[in-house]
PDB file of N, CA and C in Angstrom:
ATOM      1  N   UNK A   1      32.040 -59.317 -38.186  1.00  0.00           N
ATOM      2  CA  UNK A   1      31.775 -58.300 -37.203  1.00  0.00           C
ATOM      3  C   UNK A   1      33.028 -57.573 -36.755  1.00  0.00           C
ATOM      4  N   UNK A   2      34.238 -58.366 -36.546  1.00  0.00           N
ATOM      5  CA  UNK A   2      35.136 -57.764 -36.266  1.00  0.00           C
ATOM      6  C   UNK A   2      35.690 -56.298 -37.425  1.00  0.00           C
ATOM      7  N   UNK A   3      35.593 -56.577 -38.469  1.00  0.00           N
ATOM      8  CA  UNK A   3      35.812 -56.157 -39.148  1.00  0.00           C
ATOM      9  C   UNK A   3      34.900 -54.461 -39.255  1.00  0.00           C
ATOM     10  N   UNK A   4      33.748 -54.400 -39.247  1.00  0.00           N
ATOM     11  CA  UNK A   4      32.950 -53.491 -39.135  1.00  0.00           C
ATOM     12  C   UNK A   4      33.730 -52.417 -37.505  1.00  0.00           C
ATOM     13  N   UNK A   5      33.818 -53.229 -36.406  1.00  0.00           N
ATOM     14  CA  UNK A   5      34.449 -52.926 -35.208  1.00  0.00           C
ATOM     15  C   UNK A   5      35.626 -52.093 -35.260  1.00  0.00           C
ATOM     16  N   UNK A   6      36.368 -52.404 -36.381  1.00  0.00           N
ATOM     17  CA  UNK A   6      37.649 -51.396 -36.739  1.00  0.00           C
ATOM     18  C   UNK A   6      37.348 -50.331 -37.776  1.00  0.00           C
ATOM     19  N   UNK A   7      36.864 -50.363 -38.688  1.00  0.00           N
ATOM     20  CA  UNK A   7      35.429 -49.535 -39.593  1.00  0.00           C
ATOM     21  C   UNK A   7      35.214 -48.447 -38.646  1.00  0.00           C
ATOM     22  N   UNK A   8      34.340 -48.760 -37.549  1.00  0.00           N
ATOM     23  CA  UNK A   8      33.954 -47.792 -36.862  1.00  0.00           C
ATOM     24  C   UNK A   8      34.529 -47.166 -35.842  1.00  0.00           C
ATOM     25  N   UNK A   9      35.584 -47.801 -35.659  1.00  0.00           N
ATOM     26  CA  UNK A   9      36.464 -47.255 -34.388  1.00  0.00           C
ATOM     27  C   UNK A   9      37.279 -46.486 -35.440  1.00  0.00           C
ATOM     28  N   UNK A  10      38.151 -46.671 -36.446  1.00  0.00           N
ATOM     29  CA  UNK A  10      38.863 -45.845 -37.293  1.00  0.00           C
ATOM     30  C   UNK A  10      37.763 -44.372 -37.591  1.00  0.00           C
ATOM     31  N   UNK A  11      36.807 -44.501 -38.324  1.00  0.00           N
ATOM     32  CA  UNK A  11      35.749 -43.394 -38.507  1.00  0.00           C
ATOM     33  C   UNK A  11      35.480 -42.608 -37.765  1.00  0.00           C
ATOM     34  N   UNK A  12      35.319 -43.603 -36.185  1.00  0.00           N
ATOM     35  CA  UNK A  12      35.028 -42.459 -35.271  1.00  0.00           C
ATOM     36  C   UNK A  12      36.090 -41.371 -34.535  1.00  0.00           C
ATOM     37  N   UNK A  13      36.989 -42.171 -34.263  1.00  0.00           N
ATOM     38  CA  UNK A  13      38.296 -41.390 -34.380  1.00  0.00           C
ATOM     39  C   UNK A  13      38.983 -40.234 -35.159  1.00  0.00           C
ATOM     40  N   UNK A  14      38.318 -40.710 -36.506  1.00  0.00           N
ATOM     41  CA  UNK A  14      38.760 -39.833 -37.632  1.00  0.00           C
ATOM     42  C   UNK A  14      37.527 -38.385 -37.250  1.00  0.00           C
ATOM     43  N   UNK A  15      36.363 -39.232 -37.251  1.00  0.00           N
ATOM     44  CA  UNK A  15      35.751 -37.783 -36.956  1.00  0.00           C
ATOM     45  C   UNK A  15      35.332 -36.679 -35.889  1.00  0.00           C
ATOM     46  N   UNK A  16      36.372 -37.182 -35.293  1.00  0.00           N
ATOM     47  CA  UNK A  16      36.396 -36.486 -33.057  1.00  0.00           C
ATOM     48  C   UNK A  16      37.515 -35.974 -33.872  1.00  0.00           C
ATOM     49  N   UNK A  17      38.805 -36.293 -34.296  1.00  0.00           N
ATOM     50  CA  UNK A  17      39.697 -35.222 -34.262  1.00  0.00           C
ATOM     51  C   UNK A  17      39.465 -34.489 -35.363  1.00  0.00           C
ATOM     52  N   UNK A  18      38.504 -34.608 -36.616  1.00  0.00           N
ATOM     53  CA  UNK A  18      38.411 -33.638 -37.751  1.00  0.00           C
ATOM     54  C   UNK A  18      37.838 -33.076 -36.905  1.00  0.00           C
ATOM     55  N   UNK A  19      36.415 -32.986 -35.981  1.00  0.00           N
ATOM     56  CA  UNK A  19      35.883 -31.919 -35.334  1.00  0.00           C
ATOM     57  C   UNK A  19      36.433 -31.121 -34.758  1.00  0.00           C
ATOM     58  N   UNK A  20      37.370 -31.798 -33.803  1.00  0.00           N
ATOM     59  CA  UNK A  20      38.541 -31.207 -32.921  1.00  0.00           C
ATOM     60  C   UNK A  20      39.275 -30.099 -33.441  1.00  0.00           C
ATOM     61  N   UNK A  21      39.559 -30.293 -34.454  1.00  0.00           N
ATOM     62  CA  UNK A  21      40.777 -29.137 -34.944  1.00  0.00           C
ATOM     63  C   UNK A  21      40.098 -28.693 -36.031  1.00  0.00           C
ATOM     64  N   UNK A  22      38.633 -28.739 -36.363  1.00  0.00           N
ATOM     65  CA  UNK A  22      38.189 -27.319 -36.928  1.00  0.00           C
ATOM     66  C   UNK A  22      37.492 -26.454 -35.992  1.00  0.00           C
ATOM     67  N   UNK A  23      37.413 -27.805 -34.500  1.00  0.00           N
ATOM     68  CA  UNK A  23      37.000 -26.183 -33.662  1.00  0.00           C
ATOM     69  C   UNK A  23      37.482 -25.712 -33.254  1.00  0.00           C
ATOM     70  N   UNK A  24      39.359 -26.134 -33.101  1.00  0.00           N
ATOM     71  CA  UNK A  24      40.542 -25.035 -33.010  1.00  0.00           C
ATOM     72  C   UNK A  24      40.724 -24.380 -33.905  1.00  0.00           C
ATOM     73  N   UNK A  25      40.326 -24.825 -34.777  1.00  0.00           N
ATOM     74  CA  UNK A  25      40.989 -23.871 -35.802  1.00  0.00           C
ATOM     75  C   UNK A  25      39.701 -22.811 -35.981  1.00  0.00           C
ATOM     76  N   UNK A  26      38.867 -22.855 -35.869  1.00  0.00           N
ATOM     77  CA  UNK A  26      37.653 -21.778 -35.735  1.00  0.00           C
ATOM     78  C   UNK A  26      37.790 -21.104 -34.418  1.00  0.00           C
ATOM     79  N   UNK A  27      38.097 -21.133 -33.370  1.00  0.00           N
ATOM     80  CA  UNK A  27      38.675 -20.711 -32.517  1.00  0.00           C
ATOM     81  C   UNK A  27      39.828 -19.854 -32.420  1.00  0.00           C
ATOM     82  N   UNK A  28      40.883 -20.389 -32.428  1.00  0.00           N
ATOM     83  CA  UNK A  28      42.024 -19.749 -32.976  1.00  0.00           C
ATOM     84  C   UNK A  28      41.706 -18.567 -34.177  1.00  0.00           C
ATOM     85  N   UNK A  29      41.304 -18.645 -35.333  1.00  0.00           N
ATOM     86  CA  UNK A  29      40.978 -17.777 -36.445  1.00  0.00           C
ATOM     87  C   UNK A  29      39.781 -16.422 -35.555  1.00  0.00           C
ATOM     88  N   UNK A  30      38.934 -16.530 -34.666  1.00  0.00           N
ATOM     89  CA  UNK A  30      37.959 -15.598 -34.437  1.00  0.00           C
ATOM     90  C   UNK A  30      38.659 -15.430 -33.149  1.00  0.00           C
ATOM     91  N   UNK A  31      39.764 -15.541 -32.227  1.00  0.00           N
ATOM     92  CA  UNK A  31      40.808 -15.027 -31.267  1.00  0.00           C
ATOM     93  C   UNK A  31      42.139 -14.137 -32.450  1.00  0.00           C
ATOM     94  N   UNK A  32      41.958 -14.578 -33.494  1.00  0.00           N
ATOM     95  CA  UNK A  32      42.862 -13.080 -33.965  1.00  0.00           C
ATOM     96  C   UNK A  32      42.095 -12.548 -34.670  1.00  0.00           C
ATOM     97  N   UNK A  33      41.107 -12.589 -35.047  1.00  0.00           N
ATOM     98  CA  UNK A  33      40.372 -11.745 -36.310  1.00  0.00           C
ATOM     99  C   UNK A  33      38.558 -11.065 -35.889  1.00  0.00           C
ATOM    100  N   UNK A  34      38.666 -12.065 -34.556  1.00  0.00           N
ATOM    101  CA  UNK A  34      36.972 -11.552 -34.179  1.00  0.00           C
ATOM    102  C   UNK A  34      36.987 -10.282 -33.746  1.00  0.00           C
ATOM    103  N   UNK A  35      35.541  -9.602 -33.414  1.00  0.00           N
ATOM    104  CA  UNK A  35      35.565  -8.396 -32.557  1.00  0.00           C
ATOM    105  C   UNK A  35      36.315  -7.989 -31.404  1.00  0.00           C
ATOM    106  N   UNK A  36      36.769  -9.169 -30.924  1.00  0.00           N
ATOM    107  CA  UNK A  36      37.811  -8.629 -29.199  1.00  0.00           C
ATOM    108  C   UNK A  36      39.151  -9.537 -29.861  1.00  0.00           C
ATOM    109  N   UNK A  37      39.122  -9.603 -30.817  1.00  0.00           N
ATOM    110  CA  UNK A  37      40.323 -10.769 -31.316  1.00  0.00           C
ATOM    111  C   UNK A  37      41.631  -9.529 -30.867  1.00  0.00           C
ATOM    112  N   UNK A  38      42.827  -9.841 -31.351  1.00  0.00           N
ATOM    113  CA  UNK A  38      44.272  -9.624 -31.105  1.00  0.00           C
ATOM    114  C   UNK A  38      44.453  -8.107 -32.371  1.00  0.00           C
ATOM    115  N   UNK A  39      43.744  -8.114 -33.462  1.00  0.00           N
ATOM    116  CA  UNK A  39      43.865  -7.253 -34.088  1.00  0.00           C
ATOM    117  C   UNK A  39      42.768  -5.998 -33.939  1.00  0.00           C
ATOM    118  N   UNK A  40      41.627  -6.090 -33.523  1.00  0.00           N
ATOM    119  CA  UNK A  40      40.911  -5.413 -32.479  1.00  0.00           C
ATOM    120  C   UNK A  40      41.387  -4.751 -31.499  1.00  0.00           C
ATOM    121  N   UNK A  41      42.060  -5.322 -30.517  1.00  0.00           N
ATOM    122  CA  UNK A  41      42.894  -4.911 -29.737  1.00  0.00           C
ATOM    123  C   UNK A  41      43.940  -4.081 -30.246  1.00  0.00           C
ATOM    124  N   UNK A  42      44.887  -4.103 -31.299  1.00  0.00           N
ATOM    125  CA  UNK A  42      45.787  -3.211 -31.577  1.00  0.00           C
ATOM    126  C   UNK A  42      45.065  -1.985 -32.864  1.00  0.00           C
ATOM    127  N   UNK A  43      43.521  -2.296 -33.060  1.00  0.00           N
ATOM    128  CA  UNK A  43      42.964  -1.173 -33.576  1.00  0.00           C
ATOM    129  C   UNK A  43      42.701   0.039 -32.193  1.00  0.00           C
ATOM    130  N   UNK A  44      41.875  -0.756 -31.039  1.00  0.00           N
ATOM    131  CA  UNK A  44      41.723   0.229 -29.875  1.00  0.00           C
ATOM    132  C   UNK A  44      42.891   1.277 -29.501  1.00  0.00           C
ATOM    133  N   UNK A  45      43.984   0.006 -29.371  1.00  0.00           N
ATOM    134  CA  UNK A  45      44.966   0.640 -28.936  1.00  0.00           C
ATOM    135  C   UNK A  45      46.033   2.077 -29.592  1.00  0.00           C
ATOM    136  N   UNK A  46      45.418   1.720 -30.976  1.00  0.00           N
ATOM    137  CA  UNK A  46      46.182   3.096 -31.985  1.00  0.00           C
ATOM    138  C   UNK A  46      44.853   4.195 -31.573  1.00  0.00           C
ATOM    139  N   UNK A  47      43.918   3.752 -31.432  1.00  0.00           N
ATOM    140  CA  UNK A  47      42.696   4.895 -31.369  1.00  0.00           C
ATOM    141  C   UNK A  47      42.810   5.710 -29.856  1.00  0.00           C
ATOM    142  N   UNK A  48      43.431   4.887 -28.990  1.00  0.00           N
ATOM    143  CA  UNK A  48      43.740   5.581 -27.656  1.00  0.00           C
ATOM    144  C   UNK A  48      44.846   6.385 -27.562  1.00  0.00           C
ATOM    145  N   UNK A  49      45.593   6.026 -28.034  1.00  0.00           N
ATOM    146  CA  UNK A  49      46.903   6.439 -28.419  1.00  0.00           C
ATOM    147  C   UNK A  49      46.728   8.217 -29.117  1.00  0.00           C
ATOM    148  N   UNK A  50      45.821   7.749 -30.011  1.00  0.00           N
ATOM    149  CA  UNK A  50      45.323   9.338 -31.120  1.00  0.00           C
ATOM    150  C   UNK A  50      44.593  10.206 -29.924  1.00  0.00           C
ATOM    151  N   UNK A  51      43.383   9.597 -29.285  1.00  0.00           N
ATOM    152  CA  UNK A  51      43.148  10.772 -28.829  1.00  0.00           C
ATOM    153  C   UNK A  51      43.864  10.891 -27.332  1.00  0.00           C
ATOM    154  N   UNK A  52      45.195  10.293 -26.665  1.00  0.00           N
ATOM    155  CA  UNK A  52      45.447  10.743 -25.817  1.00  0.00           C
ATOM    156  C   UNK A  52      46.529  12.095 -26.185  1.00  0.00           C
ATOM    157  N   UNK A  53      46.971  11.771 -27.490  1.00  0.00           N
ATOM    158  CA  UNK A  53      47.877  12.811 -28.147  1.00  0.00           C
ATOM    159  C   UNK A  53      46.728  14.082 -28.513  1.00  0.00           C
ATOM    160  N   UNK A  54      45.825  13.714 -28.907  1.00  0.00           N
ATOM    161  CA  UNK A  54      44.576  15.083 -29.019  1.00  0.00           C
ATOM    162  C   UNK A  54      44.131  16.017 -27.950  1.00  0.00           C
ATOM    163  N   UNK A  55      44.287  14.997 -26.941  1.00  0.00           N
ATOM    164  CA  UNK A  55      43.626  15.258 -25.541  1.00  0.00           C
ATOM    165  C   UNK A  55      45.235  16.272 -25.080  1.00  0.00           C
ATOM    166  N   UNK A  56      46.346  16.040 -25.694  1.00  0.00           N
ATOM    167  CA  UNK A  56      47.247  16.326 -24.970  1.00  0.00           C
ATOM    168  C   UNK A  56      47.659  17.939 -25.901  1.00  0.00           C
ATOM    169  N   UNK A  57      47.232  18.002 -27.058  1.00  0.00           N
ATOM    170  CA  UNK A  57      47.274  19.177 -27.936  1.00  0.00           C
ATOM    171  C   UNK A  57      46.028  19.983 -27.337  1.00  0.00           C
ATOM    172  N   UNK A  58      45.201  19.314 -26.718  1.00  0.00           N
ATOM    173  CA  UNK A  58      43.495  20.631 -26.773  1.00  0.00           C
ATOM    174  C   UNK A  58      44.089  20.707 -25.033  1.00  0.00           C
ATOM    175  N   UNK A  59      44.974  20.353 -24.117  1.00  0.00           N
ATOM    176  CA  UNK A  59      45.274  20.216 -22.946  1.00  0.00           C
ATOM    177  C   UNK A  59      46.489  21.900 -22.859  1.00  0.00           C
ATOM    178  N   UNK A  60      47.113  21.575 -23.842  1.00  0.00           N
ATOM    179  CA  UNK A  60      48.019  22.776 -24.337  1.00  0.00           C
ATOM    180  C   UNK A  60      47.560  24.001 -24.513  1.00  0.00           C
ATOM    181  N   UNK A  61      46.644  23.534 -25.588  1.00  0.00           N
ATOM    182  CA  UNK A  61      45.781  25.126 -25.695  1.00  0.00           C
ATOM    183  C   UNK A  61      44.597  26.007 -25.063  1.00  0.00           C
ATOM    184  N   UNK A  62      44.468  25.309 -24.222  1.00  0.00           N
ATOM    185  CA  UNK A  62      43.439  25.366 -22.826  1.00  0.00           C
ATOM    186  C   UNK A  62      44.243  26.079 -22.064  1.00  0.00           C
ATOM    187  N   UNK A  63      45.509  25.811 -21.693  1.00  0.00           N
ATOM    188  CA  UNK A  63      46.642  26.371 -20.447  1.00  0.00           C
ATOM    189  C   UNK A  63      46.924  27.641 -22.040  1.00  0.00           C
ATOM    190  N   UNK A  64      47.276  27.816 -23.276  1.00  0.00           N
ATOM    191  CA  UNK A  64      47.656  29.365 -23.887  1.00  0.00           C
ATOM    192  C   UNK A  64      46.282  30.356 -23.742  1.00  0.00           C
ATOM    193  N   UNK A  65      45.136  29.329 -23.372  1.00  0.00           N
ATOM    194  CA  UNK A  65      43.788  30.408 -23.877  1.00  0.00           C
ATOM    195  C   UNK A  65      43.841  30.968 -21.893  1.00  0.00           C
ATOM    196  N   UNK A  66      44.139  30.008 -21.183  1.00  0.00           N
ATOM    197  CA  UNK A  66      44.112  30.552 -19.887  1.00  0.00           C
ATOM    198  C   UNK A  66      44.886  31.255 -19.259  1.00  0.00           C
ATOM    199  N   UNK A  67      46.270  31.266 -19.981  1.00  0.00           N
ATOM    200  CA  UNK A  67      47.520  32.593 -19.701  1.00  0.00           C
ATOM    201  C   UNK A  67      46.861  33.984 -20.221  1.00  0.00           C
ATOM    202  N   UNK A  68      46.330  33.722 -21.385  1.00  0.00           N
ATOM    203  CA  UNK A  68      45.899  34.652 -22.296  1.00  0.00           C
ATOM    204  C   UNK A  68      44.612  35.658 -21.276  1.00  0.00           C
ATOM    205  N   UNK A  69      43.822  34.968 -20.406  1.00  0.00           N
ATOM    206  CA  UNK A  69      42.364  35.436 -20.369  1.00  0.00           C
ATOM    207  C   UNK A  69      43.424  36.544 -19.078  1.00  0.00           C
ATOM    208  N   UNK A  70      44.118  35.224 -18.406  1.00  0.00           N
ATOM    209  CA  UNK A  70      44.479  35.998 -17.009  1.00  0.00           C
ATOM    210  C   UNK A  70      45.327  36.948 -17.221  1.00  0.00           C
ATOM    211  N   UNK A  71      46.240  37.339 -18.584  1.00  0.00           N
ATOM    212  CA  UNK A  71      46.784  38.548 -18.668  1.00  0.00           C
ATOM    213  C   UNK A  71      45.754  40.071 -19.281  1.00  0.00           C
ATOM    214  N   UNK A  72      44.349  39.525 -19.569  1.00  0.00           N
ATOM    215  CA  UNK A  72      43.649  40.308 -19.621  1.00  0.00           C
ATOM    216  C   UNK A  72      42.617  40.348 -18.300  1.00  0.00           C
ATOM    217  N   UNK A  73      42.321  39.821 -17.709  1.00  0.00           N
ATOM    218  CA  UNK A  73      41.669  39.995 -16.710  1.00  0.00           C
ATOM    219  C   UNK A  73      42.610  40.624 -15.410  1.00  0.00           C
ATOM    220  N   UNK A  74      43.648  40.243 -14.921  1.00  0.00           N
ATOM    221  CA  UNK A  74      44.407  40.359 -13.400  1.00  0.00           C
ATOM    222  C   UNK A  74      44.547  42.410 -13.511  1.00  0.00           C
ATOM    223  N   UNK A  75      44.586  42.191 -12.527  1.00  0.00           N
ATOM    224  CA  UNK A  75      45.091  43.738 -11.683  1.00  0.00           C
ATOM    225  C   UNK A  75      45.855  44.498 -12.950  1.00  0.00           C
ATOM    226  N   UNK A  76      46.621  44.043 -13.219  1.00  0.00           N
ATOM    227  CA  UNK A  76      47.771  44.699 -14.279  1.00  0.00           C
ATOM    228  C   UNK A  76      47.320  44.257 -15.433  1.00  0.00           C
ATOM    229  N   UNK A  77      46.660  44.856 -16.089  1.00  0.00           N
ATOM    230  CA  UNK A  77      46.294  44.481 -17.787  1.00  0.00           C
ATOM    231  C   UNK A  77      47.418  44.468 -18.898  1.00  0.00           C
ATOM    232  N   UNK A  78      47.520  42.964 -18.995  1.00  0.00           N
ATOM    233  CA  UNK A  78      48.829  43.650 -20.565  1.00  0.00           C
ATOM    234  C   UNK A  78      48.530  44.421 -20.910  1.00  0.00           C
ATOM    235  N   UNK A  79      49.159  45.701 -21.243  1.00  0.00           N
ATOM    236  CA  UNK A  79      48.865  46.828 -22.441  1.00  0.00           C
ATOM    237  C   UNK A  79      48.776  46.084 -23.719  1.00  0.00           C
ATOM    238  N   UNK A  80      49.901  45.155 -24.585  1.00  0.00           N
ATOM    239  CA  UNK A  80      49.972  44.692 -25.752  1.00  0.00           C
ATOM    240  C   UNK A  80      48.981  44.114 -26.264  1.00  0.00           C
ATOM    241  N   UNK A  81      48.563  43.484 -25.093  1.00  0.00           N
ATOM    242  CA  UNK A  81      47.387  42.376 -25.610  1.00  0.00           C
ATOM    243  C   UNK A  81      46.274  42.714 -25.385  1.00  0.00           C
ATOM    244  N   UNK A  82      45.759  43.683 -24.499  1.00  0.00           N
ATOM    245  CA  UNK A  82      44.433  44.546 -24.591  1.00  0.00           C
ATOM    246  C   UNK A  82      44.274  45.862 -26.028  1.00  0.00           C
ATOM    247  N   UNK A  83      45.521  46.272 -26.545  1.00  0.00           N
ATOM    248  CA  UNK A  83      45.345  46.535 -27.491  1.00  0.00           C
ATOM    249  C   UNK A  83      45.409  46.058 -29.173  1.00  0.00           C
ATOM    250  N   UNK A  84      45.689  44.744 -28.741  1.00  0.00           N
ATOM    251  CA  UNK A  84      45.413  44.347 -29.696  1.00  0.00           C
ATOM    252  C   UNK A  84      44.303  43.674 -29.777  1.00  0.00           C
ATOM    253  N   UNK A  85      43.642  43.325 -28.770  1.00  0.00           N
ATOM    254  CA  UNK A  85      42.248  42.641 -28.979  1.00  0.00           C
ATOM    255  C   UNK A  85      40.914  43.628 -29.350  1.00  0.00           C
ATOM    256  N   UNK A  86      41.826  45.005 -28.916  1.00  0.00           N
ATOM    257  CA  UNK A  86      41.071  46.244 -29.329  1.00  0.00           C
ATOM    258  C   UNK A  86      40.798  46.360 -30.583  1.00  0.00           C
ATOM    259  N   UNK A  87      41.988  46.426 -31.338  1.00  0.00           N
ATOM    260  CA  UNK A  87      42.258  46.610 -32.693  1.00  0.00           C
ATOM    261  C   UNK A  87      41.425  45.423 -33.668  1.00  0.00           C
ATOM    262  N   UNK A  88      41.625  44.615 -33.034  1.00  0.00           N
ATOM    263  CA  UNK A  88      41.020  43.175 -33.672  1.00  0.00           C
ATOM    264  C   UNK A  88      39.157  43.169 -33.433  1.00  0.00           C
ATOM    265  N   UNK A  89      38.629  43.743 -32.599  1.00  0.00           N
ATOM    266  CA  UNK A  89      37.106  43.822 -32.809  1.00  0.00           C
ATOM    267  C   UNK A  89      36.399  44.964 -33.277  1.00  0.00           C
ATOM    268  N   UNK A  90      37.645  46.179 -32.825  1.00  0.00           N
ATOM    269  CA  UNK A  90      36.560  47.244 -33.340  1.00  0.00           C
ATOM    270  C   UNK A  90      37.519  47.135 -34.954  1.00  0.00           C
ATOM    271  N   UNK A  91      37.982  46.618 -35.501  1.00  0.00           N
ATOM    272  CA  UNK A  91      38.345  46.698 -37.393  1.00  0.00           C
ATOM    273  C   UNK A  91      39.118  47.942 -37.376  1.00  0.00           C
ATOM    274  N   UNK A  92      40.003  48.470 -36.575  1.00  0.00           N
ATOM    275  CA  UNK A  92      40.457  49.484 -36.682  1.00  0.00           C
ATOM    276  C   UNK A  92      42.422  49.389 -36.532  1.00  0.00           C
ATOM    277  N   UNK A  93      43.337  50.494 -37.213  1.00  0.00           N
ATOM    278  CA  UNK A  93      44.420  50.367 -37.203  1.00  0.00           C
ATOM    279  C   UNK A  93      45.082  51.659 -36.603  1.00  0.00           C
ATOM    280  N   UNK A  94      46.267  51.931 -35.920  1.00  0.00           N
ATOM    281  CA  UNK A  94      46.755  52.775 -35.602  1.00  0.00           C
ATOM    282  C   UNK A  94      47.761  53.470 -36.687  1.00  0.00           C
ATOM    283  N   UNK A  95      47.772  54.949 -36.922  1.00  0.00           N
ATOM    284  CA  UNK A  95      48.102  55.320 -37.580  1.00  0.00           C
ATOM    285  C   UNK A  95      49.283  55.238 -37.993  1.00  0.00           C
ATOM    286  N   UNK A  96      50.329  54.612 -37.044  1.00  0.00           N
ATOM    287  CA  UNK A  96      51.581  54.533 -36.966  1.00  0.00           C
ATOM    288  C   UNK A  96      52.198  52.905 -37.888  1.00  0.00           C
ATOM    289  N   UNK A  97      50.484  52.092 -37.869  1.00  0.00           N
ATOM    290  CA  UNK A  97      50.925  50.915 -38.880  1.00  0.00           C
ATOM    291  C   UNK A  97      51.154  50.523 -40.021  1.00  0.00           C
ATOM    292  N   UNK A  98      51.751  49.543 -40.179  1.00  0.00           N
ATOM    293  CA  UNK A  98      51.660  49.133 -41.906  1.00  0.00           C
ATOM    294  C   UNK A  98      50.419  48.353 -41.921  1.00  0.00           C
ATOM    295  N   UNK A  99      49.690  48.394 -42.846  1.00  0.00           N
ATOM    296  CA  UNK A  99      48.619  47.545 -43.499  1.00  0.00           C
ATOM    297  C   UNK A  99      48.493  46.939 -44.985  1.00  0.00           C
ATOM    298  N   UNK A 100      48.718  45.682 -45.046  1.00  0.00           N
ATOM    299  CA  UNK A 100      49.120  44.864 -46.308  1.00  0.00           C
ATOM    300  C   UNK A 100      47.819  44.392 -46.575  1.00  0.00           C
ATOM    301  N   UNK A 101      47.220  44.477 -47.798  1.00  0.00           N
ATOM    302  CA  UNK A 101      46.083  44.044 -48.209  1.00  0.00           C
ATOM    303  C   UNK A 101      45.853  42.826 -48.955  1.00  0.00           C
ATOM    304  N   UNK A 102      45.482  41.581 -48.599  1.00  0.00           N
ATOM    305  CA  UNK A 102      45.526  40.161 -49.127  1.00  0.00           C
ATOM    306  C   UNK A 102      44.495  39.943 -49.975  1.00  0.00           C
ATOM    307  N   UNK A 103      44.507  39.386 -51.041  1.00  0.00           N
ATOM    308  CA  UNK A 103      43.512  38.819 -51.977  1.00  0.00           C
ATOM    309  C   UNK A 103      42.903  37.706 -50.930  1.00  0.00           C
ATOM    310  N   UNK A 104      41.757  37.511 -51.131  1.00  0.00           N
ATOM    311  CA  UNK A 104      41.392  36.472 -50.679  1.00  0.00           C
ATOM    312  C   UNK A 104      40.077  35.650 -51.376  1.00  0.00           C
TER     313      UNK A 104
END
């Protein structure tokens, strides 16, 4: 009997810590590789990164389209830029220009 007594105390031992450290180690492996794991995290973090730089290019051109409206709208109309927005819808050129003709 004694003998069986160390049998099973060795076995059981053996198989609490094999469990043990494959459920660290399954643990550990799905903390860097799962959905919220460590590499997840530095996917979010390049994706925030992109569109705060996007957000910061369409932020830019929001403030050129809004210089732009208010030098056509305010009291004092650019001349330059009301005639050229002229030129640009009605398809027309002033006689005084050059006009280069592009293949396209």
């Amino acid at each position: 009997m004694i003998v069986h007594t160390r049998r099973r105390r060795f076995f059981v031992l053996l198989a609490f810590h094999t469990i043990a450290w494959g459920a660290s180690g399954y643990f550990i492996h799905s903390a860097q590789t799962g959905d919220r794991g460590l590499l997840a995290k530095r996917e979010a973090k390049a994706q925030t990164d992109a569109i705060i730089a996007e957000i910061g290019a369409l932020k830019a051109e929001k403030a050129a389209w809004e210089r732009r409206v208010t030098q056509l709208s305010s009291e004092k109309v650019d001349r330059d830029l009301l005639d050229e927005r002229t030129r640009a819808m009605l398809n027309v050129v002033h006689r005084s220009d050059v006009v280069i003709l592009l293949d396209r």
